[in-house]
PDB file of N, CA and C in Angstrom:
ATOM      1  N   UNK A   1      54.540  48.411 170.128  1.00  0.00           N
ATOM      2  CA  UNK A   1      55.204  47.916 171.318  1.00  0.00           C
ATOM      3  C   UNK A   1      56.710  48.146 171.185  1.00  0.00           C
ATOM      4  N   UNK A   2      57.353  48.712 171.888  1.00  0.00           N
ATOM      5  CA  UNK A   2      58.945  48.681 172.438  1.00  0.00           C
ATOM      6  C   UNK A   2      59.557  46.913 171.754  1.00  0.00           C
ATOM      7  N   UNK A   3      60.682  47.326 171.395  1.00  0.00           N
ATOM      8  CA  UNK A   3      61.568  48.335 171.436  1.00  0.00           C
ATOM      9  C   UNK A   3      60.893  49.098 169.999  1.00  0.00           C
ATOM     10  N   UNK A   4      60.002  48.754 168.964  1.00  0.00           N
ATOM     11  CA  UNK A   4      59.859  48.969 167.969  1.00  0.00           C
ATOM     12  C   UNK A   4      58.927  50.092 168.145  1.00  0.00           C
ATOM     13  N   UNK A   5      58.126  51.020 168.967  1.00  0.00           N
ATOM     14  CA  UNK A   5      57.363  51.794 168.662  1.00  0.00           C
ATOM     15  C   UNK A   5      57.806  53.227 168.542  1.00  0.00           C
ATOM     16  N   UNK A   6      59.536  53.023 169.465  1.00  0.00           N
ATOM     17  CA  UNK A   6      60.159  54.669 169.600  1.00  0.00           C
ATOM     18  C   UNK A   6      61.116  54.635 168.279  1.00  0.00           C
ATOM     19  N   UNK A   7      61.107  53.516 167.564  1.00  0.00           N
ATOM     20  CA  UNK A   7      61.915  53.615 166.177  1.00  0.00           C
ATOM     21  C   UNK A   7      61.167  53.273 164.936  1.00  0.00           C
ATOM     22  N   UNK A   8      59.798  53.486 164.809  1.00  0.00           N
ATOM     23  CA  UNK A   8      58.944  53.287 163.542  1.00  0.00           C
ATOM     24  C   UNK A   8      57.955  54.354 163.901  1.00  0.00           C
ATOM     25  N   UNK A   9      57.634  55.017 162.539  1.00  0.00           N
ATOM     26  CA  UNK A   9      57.050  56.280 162.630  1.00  0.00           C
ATOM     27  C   UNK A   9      55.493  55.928 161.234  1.00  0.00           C
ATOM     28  N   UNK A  10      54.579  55.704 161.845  1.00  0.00           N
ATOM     29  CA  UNK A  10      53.428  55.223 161.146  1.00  0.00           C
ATOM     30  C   UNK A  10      52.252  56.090 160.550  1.00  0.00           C
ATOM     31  N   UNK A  11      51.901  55.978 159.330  1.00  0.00           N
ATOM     32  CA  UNK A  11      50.669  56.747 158.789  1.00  0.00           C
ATOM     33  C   UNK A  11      49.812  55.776 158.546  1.00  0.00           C
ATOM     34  N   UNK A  12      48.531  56.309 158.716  1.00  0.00           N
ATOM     35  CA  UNK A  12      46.991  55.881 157.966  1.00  0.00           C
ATOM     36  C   UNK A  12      46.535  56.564 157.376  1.00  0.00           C
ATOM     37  N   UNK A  13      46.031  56.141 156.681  1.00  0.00           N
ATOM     38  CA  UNK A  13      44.871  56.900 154.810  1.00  0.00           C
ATOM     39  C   UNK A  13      44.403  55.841 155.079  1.00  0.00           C
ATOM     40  N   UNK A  14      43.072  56.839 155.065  1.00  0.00           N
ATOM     41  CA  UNK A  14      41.515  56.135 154.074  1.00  0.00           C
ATOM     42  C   UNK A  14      40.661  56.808 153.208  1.00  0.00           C
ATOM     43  N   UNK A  15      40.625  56.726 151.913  1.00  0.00           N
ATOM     44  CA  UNK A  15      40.475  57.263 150.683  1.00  0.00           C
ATOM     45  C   UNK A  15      38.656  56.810 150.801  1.00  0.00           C
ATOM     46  N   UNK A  16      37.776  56.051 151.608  1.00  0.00           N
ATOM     47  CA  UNK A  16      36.559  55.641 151.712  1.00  0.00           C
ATOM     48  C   UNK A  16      35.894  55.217 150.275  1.00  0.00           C
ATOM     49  N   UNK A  17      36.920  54.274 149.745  1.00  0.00           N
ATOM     50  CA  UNK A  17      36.326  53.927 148.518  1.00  0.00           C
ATOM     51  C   UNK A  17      36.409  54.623 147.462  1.00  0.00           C
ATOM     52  N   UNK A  18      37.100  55.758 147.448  1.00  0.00           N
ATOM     53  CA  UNK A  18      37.260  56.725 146.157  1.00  0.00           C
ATOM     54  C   UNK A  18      38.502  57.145 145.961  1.00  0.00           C
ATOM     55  N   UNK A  19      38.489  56.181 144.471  1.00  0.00           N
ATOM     56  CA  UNK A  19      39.568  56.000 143.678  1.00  0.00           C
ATOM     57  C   UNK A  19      40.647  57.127 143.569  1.00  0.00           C
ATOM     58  N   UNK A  20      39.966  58.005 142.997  1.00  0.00           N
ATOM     59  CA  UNK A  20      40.358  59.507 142.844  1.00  0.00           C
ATOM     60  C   UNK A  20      41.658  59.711 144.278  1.00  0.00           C
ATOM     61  N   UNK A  21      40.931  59.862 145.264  1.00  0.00           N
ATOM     62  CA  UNK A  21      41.443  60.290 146.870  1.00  0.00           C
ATOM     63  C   UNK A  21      43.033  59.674 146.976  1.00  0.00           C
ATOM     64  N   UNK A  22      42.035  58.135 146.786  1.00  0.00           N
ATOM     65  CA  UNK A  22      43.276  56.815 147.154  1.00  0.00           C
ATOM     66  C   UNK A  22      44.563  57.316 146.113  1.00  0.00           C
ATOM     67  N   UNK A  23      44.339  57.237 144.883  1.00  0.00           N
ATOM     68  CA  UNK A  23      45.535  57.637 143.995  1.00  0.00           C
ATOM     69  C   UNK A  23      46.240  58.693 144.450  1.00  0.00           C
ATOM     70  N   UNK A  24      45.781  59.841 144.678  1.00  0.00           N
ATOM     71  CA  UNK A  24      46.368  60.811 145.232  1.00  0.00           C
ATOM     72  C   UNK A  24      47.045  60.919 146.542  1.00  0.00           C
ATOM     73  N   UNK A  25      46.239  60.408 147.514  1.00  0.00           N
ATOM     74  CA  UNK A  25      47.222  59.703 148.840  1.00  0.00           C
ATOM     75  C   UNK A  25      48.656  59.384 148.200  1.00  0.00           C
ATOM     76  N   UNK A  26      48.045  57.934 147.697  1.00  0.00           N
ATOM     77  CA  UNK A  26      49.666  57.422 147.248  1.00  0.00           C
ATOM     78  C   UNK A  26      50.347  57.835 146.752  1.00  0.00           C
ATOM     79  N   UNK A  27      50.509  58.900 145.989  1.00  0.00           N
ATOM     80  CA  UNK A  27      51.142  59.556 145.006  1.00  0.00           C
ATOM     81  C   UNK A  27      51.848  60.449 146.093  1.00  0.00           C
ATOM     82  N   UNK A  28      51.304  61.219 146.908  1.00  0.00           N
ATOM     83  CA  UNK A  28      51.946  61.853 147.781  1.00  0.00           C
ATOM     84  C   UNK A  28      52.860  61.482 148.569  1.00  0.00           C
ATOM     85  N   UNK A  29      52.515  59.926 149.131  1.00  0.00           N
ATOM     86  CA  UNK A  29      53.071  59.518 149.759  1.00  0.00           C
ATOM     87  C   UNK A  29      54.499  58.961 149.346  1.00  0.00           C
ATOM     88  N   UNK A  30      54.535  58.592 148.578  1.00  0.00           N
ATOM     89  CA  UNK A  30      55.475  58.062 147.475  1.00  0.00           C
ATOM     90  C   UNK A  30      56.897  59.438 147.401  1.00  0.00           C
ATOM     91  N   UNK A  31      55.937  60.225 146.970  1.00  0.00           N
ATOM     92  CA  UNK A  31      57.092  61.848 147.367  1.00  0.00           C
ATOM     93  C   UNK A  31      57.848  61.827 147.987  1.00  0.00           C
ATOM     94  N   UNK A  32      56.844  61.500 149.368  1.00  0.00           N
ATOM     95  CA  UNK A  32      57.825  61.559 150.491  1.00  0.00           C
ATOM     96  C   UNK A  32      58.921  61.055 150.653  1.00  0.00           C
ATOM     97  N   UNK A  33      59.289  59.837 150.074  1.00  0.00           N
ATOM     98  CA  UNK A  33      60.020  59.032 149.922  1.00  0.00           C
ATOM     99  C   UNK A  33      60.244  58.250 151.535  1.00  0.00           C
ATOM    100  N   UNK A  34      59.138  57.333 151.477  1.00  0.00           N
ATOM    101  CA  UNK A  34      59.005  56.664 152.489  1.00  0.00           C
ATOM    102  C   UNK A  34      60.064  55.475 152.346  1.00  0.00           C
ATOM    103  N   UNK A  35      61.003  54.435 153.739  1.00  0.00           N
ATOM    104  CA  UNK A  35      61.523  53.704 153.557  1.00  0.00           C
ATOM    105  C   UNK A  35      60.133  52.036 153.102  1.00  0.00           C
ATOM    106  N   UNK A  36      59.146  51.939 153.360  1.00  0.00           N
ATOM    107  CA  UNK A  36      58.460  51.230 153.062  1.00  0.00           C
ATOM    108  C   UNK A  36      56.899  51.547 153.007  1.00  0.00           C
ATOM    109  N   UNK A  37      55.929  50.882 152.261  1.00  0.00           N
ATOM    110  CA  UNK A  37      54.825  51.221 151.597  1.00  0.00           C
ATOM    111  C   UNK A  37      53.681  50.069 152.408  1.00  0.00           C
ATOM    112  N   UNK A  38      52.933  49.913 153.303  1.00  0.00           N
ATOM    113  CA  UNK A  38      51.901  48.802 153.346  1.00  0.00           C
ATOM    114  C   UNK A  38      50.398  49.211 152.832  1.00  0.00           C
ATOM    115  N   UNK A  39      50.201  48.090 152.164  1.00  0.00           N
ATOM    116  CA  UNK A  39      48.870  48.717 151.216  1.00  0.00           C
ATOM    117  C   UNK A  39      47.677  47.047 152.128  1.00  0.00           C
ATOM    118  N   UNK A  40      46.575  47.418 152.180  1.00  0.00           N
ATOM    119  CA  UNK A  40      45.661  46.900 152.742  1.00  0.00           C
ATOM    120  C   UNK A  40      44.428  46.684 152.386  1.00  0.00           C
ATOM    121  N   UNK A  41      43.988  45.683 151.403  1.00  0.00           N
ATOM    122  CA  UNK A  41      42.823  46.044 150.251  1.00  0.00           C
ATOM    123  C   UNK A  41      41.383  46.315 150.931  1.00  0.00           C
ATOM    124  N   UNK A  42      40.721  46.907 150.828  1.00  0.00           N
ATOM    125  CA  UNK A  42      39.945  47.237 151.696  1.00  0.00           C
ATOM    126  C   UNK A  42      38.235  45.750 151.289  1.00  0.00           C
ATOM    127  N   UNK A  43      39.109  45.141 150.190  1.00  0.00           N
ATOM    128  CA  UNK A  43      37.902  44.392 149.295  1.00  0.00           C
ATOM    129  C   UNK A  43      39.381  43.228 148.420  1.00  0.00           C
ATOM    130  N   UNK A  44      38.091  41.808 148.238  1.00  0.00           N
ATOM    131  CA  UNK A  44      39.252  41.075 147.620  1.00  0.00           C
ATOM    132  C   UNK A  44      40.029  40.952 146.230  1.00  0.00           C
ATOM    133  N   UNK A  45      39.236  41.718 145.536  1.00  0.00           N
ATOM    134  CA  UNK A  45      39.355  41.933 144.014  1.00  0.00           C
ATOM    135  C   UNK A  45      40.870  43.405 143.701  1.00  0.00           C
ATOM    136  N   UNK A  46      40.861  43.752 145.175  1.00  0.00           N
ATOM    137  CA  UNK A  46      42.082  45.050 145.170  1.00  0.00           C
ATOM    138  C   UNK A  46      43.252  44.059 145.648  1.00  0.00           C
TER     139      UNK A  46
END
């Protein structure tokens, strides 16, 4: 929603449970050098 949607620029990953994927997402993402990171456990033990 305005004013916040024409000044935040958003990604989704879903790694579907595999570890492997997920690490690598993040790792990439991290590169990028994003100003912030939201992580979302997909389970309660993450």
């Amino acid at each position: 929603m305005e004013p916040f949607k024409s000044e935040v620029e958003g990604r989704v990953f879903n790694a579907d449970n595999d570890v492997s994927k997920q690490s690598q997402q993040l790792s990439n993402l991290i590169l990028q050098r994003p100003d912030s990171i939201l992580i979302n456990a997909a389970c309660p033990p993450g």
